[in-house]
Protein backbone atom coordinates (compact mmCIF):
# COMPACT_ATOMS: atom_id res chain seq x y z
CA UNK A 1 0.00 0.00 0.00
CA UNK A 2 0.67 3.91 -0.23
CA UNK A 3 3.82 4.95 2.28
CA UNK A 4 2.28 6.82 4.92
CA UNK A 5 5.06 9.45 5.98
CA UNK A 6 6.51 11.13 3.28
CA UNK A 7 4.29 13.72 1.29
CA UNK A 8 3.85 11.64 -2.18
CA UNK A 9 0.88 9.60 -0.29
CA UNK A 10 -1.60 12.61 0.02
CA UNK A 11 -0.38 14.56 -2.84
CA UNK A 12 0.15 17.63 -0.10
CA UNK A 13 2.45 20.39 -0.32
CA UNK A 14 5.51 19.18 1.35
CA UNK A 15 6.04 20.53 4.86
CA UNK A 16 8.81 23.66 4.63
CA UNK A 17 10.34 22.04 7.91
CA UNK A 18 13.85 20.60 7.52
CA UNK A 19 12.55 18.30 10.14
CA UNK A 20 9.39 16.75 8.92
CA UNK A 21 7.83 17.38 12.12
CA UNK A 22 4.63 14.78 12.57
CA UNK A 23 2.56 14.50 15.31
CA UNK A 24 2.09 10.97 17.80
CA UNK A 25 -0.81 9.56 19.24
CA UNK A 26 0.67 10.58 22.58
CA UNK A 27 1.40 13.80 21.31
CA UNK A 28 5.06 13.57 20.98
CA UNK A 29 6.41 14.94 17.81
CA UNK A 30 7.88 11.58 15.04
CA UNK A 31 11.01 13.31 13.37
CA UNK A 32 10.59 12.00 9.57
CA UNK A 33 14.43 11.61 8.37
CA UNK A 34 15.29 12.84 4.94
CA UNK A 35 17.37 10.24 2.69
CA UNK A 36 20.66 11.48 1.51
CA UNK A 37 21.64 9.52 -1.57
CA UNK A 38 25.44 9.87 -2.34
CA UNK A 39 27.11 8.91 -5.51
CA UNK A 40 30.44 9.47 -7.01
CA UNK A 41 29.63 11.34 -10.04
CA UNK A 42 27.25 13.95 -11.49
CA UNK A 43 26.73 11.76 -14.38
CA UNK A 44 25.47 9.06 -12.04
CA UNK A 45 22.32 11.51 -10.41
CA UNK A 46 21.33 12.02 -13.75
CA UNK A 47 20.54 8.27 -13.99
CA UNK A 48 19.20 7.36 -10.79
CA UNK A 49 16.73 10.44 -11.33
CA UNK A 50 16.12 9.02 -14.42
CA UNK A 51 14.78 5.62 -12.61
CA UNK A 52 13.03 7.88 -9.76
CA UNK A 53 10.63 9.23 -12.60
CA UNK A 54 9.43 5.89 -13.53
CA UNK A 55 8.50 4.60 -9.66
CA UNK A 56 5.54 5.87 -7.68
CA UNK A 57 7.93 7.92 -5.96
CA UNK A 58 8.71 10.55 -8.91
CA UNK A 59 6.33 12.94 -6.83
CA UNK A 60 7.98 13.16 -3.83
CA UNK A 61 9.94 16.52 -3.31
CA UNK A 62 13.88 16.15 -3.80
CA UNK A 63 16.73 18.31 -4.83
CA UNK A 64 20.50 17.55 -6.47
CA UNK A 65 23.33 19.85 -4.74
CA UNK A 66 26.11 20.48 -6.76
CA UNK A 67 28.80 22.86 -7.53
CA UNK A 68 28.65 25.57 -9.17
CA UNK A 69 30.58 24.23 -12.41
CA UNK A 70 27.66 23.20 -12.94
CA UNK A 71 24.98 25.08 -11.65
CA UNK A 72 26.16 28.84 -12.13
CA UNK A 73 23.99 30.63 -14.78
CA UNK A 74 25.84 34.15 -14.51
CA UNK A 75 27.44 34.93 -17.82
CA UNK A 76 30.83 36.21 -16.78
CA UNK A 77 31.17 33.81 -13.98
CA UNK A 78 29.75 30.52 -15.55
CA UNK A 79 32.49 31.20 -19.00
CA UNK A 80 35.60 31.89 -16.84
CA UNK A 81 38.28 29.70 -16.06
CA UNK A 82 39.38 31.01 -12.72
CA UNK A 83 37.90 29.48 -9.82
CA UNK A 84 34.17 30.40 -10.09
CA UNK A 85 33.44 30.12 -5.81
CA UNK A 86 35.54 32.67 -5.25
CA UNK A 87 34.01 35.16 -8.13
CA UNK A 88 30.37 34.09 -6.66
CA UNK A 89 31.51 35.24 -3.42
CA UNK A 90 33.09 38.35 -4.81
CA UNK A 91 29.95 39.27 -6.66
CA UNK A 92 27.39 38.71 -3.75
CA UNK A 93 29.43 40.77 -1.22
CA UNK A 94 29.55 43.29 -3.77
CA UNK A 95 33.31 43.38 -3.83
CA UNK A 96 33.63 45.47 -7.32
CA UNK A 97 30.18 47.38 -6.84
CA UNK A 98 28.35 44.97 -8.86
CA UNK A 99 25.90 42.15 -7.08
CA UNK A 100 24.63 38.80 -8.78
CA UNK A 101 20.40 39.57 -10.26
CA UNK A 102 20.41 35.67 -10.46
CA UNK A 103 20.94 35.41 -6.97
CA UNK A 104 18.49 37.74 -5.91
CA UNK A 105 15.95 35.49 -8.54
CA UNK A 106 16.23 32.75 -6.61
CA UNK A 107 12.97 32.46 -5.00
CA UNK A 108 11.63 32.44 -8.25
CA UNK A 109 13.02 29.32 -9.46
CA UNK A 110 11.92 27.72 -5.89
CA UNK A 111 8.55 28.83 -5.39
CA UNK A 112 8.12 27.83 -9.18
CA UNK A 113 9.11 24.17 -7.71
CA UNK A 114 6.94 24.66 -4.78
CA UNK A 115 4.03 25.79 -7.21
CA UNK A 116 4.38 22.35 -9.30
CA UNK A 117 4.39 20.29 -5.64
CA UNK A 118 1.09 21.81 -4.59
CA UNK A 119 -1.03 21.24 -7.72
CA UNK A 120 0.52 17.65 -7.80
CA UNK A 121 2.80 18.58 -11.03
CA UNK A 122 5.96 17.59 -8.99
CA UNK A 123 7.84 15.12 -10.95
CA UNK A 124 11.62 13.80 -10.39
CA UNK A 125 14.19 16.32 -12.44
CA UNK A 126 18.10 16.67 -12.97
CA UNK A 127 20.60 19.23 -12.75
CA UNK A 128 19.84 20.09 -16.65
CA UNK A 129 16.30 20.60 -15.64
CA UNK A 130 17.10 23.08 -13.19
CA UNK A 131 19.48 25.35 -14.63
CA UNK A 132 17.42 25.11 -17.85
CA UNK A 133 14.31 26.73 -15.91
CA UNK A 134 16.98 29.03 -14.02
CA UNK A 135 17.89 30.70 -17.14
CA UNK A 136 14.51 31.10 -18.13
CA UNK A 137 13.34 32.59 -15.06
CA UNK A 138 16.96 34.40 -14.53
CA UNK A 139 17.24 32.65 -11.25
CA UNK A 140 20.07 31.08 -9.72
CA UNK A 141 19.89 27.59 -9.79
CA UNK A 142 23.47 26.89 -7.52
CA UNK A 143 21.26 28.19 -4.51
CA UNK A 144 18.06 27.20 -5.51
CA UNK A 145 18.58 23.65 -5.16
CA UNK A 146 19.86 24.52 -1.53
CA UNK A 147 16.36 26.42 -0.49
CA UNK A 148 14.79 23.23 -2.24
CA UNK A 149 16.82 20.89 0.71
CA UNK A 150 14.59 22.37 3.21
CA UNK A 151 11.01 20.77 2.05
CA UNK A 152 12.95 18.01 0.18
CA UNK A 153 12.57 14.03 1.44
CA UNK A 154 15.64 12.88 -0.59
CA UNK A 155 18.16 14.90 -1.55
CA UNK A 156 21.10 13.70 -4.14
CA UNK A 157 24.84 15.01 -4.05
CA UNK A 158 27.64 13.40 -4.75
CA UNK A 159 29.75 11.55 -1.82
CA UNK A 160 31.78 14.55 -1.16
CA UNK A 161 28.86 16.56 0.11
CA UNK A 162 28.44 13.93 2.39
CA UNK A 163 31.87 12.86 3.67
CA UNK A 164 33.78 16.19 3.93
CA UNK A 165 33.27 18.08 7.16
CA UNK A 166 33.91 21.36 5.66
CA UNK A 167 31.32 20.98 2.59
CA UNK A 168 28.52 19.83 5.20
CA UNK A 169 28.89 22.78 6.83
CA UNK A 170 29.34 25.50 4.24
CA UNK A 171 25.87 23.54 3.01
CA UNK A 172 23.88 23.32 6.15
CA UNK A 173 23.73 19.50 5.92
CA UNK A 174 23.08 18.08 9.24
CA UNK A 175 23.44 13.78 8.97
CA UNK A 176 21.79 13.62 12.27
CA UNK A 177 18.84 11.17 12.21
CA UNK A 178 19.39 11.01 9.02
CA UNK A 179 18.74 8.22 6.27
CA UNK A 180 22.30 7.94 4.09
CA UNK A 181 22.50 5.98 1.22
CA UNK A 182 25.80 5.29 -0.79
CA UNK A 183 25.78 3.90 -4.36
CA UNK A 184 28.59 2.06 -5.17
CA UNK A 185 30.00 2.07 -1.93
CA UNK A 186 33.06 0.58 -2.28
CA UNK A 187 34.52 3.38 -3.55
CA UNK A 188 34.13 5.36 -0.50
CA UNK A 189 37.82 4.87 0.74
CA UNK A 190 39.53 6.63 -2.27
CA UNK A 191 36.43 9.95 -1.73
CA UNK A 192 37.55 10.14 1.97
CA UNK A 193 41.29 10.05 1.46
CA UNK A 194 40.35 13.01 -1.20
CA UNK A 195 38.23 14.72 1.29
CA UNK A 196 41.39 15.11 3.36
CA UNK A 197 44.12 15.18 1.13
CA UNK A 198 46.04 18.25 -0.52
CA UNK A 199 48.27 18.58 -3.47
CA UNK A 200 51.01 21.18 -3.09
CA UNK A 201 54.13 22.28 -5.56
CA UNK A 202 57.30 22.61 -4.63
CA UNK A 203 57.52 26.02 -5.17
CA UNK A 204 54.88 26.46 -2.93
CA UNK A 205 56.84 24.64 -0.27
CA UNK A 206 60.06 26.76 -0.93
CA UNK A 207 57.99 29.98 -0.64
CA UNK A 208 56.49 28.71 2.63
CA UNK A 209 59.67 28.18 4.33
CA UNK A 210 61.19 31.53 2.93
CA UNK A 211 58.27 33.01 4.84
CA UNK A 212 58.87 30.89 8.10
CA UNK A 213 62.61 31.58 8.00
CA UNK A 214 61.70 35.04 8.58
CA UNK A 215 58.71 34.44 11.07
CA UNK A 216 62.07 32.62 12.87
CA UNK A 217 64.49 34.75 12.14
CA UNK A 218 62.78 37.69 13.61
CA UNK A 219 61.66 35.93 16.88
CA UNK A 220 57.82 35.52 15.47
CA UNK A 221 56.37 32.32 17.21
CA UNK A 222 59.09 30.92 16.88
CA UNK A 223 57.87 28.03 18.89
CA UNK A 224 55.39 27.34 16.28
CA UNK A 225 57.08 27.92 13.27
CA UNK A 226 60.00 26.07 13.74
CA UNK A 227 58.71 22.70 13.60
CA UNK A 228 56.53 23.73 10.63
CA UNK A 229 59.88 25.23 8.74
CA UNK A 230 61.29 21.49 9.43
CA UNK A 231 57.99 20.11 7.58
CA UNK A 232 58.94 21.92 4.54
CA UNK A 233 62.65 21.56 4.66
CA UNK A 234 61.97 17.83 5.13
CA UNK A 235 59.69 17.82 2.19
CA UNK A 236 61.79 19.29 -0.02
């Protein structure tokens, strides 16, 4: 029979609490978990959203976080080859006097989502999907699909998002209580060694201890820098 809990059973407008707040016979409040289904490439949401159209679950609310590689609409920001987070930042702070008119769009491209869920038009999309409507409605679709987490029952990202403290947090994702799923989980190891790992050059290592021979060399910490200056000079 029809699932009971989640939102695709009465064909309501999803709850706008991250917390799926329902009420027990004894009054106490049932927290409803959201499912968090990880995978280790874009390419592979696309397909299982594919498959989530053709079940009788294509109806319940969801949304895909992703970078903004590919999610960023903005025409200057989207086409360049320098590192797009940091001009997205620069942009909504206003850094150059100019802000981002996608970004203030964006409840345009959720409550358009929103709109579809109440009159029962809610059906399972992709990444495409979204930025396609986003440049329609000039709405960002990068933080879109994070206002669409909050009402959302299963929410796809890849394993990153998941296993990396410092996305999680810069996201708002809280695993707590939480359903996870991993797809092809034996590739988890080599994602959390990534999630934790850093590439350096050796010029970047030469310039480091240049700087912390002179943090030594002029009495600056020199507790602390010491031991990192042997680091480097070990390294190189």
């Amino acid at each position: 029979g029809p699932c009971t809990d989640c939102s695709c059973s009465s064909g309501k407008e999803p709850t706008k609490d991250p917390s799926h707040p329902k009420k027990k016979e004894n009054g106490e409040q049932l927290l409803v978990p959201k499912i968090f289904f990880g995978t280790r490439t874009h390419k592979q949401i696309a397909q299982i959203t594919r498959e989530l159209k053709r079940t009788a679950y294509s109806s319940v609310p969801m949304t895909i976080l992703s970078s903004r590689d590919y999610t960023c609409i903005h025409p200057v920001v989207s086409n360049s080859a320098a590192n797009r987070n940091e001009m997205c930042v620069e942009l909504l702070e206003g850094k150059q006097g100019k802000s981002c008119a996608y970004y203030h769009g964006v409840h345009k491209l959720s409550e358009h989502h929103a709109l579809q869920a109440a009159h029962g038009l809610y059906q399972a999309w992709d990444i495409e999907d979204l930025v396609s409507l986003g440049r329609k409605l000039r709405a960002c679709a990068y933080f879109a699909a994070r206002e669409l987490m909050v009402g959302a029952d299963i929410v796809f990202c890849p394993y990153n998002y998941l296993l990396d403290p410092q996305i999680r947090e810069s996201m708002d994702i809280n695993l707590k209580g939480q359903v996870v799923i991993l797809d092809e989980a034996h590739n988890i190891e080599d994602s959390a060694r990534e999630c934790v790992s850093y590439s350096v050059t050796e010029s970047q290592l030469r310039a480091a201890r240049e700087e912390l021979d002179f943090m030594v060399s002029n009495n600056v910490r020199q507790k602390d820098h010491e031991p990192l200056r042997a680091v480097c000079c070990s390294l190189i």
